[in-house]
N, C-alpha and C. Protein backbone atom coordinates (compact mmCIF):
# COMPACT_ATOMS: atom_id res chain seq x y z
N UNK A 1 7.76 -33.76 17.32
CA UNK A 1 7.27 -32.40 17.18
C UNK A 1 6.58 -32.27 15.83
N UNK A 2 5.48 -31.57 15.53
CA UNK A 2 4.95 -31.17 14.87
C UNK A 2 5.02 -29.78 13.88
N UNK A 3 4.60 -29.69 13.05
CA UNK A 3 4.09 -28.47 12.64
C UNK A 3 2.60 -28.46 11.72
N UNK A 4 1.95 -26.89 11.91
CA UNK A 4 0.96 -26.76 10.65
C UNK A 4 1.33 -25.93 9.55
N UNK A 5 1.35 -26.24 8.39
CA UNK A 5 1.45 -25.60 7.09
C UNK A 5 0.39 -25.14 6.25
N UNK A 6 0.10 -23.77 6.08
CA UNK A 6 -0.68 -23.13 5.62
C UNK A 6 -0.57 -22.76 4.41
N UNK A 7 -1.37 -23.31 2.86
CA UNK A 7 -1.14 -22.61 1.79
C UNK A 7 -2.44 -21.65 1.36
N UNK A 8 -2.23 -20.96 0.78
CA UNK A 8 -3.33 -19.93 0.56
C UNK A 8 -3.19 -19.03 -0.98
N UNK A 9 -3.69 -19.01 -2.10
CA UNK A 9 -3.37 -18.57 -3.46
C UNK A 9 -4.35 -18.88 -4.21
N UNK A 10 -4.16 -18.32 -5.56
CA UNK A 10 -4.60 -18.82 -6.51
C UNK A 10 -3.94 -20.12 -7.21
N UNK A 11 -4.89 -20.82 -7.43
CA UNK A 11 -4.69 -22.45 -7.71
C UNK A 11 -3.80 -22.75 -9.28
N UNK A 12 -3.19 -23.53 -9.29
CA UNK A 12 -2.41 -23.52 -10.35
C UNK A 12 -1.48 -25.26 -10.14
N UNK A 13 -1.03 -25.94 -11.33
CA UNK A 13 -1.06 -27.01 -10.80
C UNK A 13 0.57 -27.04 -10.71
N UNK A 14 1.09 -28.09 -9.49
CA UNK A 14 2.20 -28.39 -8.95
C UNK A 14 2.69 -27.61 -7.11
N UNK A 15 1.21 -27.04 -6.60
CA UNK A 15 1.43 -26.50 -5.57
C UNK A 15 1.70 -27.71 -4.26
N UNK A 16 1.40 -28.38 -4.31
CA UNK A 16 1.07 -29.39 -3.34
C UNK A 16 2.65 -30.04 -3.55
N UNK A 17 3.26 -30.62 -4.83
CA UNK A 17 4.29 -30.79 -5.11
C UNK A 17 5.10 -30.37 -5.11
N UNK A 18 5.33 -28.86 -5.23
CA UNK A 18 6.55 -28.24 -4.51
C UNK A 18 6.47 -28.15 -3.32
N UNK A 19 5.80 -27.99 -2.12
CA UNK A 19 5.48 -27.86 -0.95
C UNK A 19 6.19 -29.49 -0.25
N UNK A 20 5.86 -30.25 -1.05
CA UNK A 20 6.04 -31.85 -0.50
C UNK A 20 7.51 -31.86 -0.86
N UNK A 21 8.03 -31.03 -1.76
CA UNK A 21 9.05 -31.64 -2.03
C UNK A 21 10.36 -30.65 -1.18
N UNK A 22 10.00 -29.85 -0.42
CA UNK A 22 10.81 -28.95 0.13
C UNK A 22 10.40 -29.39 1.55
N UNK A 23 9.80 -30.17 1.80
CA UNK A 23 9.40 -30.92 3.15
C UNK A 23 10.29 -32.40 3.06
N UNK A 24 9.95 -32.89 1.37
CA UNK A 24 10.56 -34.33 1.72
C UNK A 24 12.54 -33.90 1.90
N UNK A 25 13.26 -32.71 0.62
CA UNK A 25 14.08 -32.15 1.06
C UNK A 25 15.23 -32.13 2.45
N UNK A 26 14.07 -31.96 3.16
CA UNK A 26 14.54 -31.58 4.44
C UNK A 26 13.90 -32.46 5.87
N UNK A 27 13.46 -33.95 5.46
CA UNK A 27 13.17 -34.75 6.33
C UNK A 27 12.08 -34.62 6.99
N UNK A 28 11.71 -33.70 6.53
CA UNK A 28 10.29 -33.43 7.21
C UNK A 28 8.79 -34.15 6.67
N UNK A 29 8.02 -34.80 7.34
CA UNK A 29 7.67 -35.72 6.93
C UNK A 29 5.96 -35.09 6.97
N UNK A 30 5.30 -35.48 5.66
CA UNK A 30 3.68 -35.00 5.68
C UNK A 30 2.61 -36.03 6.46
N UNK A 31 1.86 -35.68 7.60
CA UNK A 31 1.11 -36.65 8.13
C UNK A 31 0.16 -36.57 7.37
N UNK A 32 -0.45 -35.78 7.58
CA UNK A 32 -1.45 -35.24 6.60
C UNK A 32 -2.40 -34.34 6.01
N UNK A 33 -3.21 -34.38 4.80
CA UNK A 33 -3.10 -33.04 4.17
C UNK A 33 -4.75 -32.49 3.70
N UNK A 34 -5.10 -31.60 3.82
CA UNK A 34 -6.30 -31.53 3.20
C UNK A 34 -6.40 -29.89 2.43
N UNK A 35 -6.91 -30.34 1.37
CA UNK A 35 -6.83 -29.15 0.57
C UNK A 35 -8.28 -28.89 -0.13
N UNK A 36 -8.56 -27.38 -0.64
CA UNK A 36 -9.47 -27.44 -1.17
C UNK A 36 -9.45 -26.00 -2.08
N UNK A 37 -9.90 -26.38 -3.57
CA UNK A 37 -10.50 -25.08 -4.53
C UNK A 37 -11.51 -24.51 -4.70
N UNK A 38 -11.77 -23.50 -4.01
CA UNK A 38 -12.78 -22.78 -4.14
C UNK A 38 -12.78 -21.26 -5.56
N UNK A 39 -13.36 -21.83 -6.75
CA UNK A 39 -13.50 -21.76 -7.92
C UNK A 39 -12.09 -21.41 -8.75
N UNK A 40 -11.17 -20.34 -8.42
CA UNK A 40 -9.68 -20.12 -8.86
C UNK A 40 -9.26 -20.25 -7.31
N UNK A 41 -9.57 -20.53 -5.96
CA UNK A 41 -8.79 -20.16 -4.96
C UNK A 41 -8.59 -21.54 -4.23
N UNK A 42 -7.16 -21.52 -4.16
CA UNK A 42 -6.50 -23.02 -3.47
C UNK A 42 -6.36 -22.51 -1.89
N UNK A 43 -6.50 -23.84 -1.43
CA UNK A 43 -6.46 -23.55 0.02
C UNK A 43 -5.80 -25.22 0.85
N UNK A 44 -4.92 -24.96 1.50
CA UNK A 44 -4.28 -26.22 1.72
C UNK A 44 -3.52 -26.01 3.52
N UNK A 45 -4.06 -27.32 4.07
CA UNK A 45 -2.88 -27.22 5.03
C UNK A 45 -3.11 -28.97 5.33
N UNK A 46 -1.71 -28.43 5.72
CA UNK A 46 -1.11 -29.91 5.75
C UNK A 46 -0.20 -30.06 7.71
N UNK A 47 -0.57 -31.47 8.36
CA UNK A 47 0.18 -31.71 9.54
C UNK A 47 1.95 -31.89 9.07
N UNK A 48 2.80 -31.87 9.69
CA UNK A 48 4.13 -32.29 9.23
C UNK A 48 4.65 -32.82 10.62
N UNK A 49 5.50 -33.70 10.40
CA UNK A 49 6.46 -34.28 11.64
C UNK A 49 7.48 -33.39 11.85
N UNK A 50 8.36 -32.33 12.09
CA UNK A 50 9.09 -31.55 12.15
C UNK A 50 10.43 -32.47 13.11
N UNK A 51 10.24 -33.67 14.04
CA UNK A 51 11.50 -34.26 14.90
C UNK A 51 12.43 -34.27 14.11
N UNK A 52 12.67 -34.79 12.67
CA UNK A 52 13.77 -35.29 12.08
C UNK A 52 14.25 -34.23 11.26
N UNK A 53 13.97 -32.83 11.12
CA UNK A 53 13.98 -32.13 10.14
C UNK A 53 15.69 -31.78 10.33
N UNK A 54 16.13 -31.79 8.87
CA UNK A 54 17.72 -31.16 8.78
C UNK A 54 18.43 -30.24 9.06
N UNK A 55 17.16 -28.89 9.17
CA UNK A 55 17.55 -27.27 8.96
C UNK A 55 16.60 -26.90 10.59
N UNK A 56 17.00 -25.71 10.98
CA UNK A 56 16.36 -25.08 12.47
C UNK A 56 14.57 -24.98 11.57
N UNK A 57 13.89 -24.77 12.22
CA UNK A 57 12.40 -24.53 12.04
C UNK A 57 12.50 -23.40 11.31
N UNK A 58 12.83 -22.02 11.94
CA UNK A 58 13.10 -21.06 11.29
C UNK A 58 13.31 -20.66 10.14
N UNK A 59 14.49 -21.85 9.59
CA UNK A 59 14.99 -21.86 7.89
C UNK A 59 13.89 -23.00 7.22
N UNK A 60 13.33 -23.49 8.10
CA UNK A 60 12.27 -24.54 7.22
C UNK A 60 11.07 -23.32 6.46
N UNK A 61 10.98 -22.46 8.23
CA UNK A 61 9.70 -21.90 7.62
C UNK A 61 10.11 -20.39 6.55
N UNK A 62 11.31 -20.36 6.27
CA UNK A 62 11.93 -19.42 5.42
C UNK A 62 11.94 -19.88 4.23
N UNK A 63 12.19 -21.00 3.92
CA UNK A 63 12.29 -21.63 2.48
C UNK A 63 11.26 -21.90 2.16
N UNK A 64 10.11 -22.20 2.99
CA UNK A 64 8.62 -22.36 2.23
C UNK A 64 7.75 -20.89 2.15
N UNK A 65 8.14 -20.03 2.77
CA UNK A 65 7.59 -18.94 2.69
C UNK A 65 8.39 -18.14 1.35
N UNK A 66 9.77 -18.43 1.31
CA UNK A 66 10.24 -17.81 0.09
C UNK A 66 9.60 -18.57 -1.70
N UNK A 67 9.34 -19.86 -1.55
CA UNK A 67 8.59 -20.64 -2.24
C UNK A 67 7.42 -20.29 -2.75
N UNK A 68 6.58 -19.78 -1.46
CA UNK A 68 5.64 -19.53 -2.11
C UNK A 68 5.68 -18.06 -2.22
N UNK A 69 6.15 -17.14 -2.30
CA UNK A 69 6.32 -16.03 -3.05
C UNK A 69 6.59 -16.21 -4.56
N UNK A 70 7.38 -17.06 -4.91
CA UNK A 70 7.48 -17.32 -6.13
C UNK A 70 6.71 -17.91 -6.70
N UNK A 71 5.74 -18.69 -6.31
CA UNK A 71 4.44 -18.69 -6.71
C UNK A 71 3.06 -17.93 -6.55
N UNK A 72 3.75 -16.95 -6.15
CA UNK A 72 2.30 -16.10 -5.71
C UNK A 72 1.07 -16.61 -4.83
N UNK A 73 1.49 -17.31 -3.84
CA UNK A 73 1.10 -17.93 -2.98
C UNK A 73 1.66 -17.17 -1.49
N UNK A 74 0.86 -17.48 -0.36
CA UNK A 74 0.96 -17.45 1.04
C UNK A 74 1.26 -18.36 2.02
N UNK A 75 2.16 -18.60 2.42
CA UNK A 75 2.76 -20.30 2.82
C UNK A 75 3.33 -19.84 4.61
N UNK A 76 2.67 -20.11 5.08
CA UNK A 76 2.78 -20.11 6.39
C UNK A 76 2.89 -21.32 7.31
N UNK A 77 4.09 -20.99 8.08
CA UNK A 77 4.09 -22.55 8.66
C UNK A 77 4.58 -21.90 10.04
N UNK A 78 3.83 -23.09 11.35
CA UNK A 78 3.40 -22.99 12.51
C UNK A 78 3.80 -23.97 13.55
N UNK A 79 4.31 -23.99 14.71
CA UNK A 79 4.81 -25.11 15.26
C UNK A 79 2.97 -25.42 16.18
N UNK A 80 3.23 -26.56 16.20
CA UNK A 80 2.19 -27.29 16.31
C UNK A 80 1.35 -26.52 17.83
N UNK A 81 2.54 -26.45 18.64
CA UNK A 81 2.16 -25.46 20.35
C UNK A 81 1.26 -24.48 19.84
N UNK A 82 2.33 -23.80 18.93
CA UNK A 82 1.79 -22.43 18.90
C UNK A 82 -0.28 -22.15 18.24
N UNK A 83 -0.08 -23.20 17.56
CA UNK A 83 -1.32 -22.81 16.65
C UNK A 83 -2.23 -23.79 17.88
N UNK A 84 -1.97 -24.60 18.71
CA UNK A 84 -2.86 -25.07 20.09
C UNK A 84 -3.25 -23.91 20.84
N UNK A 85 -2.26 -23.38 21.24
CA UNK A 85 -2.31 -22.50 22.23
C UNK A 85 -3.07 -21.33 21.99
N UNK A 86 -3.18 -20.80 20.63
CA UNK A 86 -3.99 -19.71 19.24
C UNK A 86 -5.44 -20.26 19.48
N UNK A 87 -6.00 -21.21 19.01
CA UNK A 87 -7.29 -21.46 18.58
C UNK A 87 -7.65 -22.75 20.00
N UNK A 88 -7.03 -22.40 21.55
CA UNK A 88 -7.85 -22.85 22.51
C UNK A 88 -8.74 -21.76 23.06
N UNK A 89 -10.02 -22.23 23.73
CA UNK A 89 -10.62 -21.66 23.70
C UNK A 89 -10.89 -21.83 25.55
């Protein structure tokens, strides 16, 4: 199983690294990632393996959403169905 992870903020450095590290945390594994700054504005999403994860999805996507509040960031995370099933056309 999958998921997509959505970051969205103003750019500042160690975002990518806390994000990885509350994924590596919890077994959840980064396939992969693409990010980009557009002049102060970070923008990031990343694939994740979600099969092996430690905690329900729910508390995964609670602890990264509480994360990035504390960074003044927008951290949204998506099970892989859901964001298929969103942007088929």
């Amino acid at each position: 199983m999958r998921a997509v992870v959505t970051v969205i903020g103003k750019d500042m450095v160690g975002i990518l690294a806390r994000v990885s590290a509350i994924c590596a945390k919890n077994q959840v594994n980064v396939i992969e990632v693409t990010q980009s700054v557009l002049q102060d504005l970070f923008a990031m999403i990343m694939l994740v393996d979600i099969s092996k994860c430690m905690i329900p999805f729910s508390q995964l996507s609670d602890e990264l959403t509480a994360s990035g509040k504390d960074m003044n960031l927008t951290i949204h995370v998506m099970h892989e169905d859901i964001f298929n099933s969103m942007h088929r056309i």
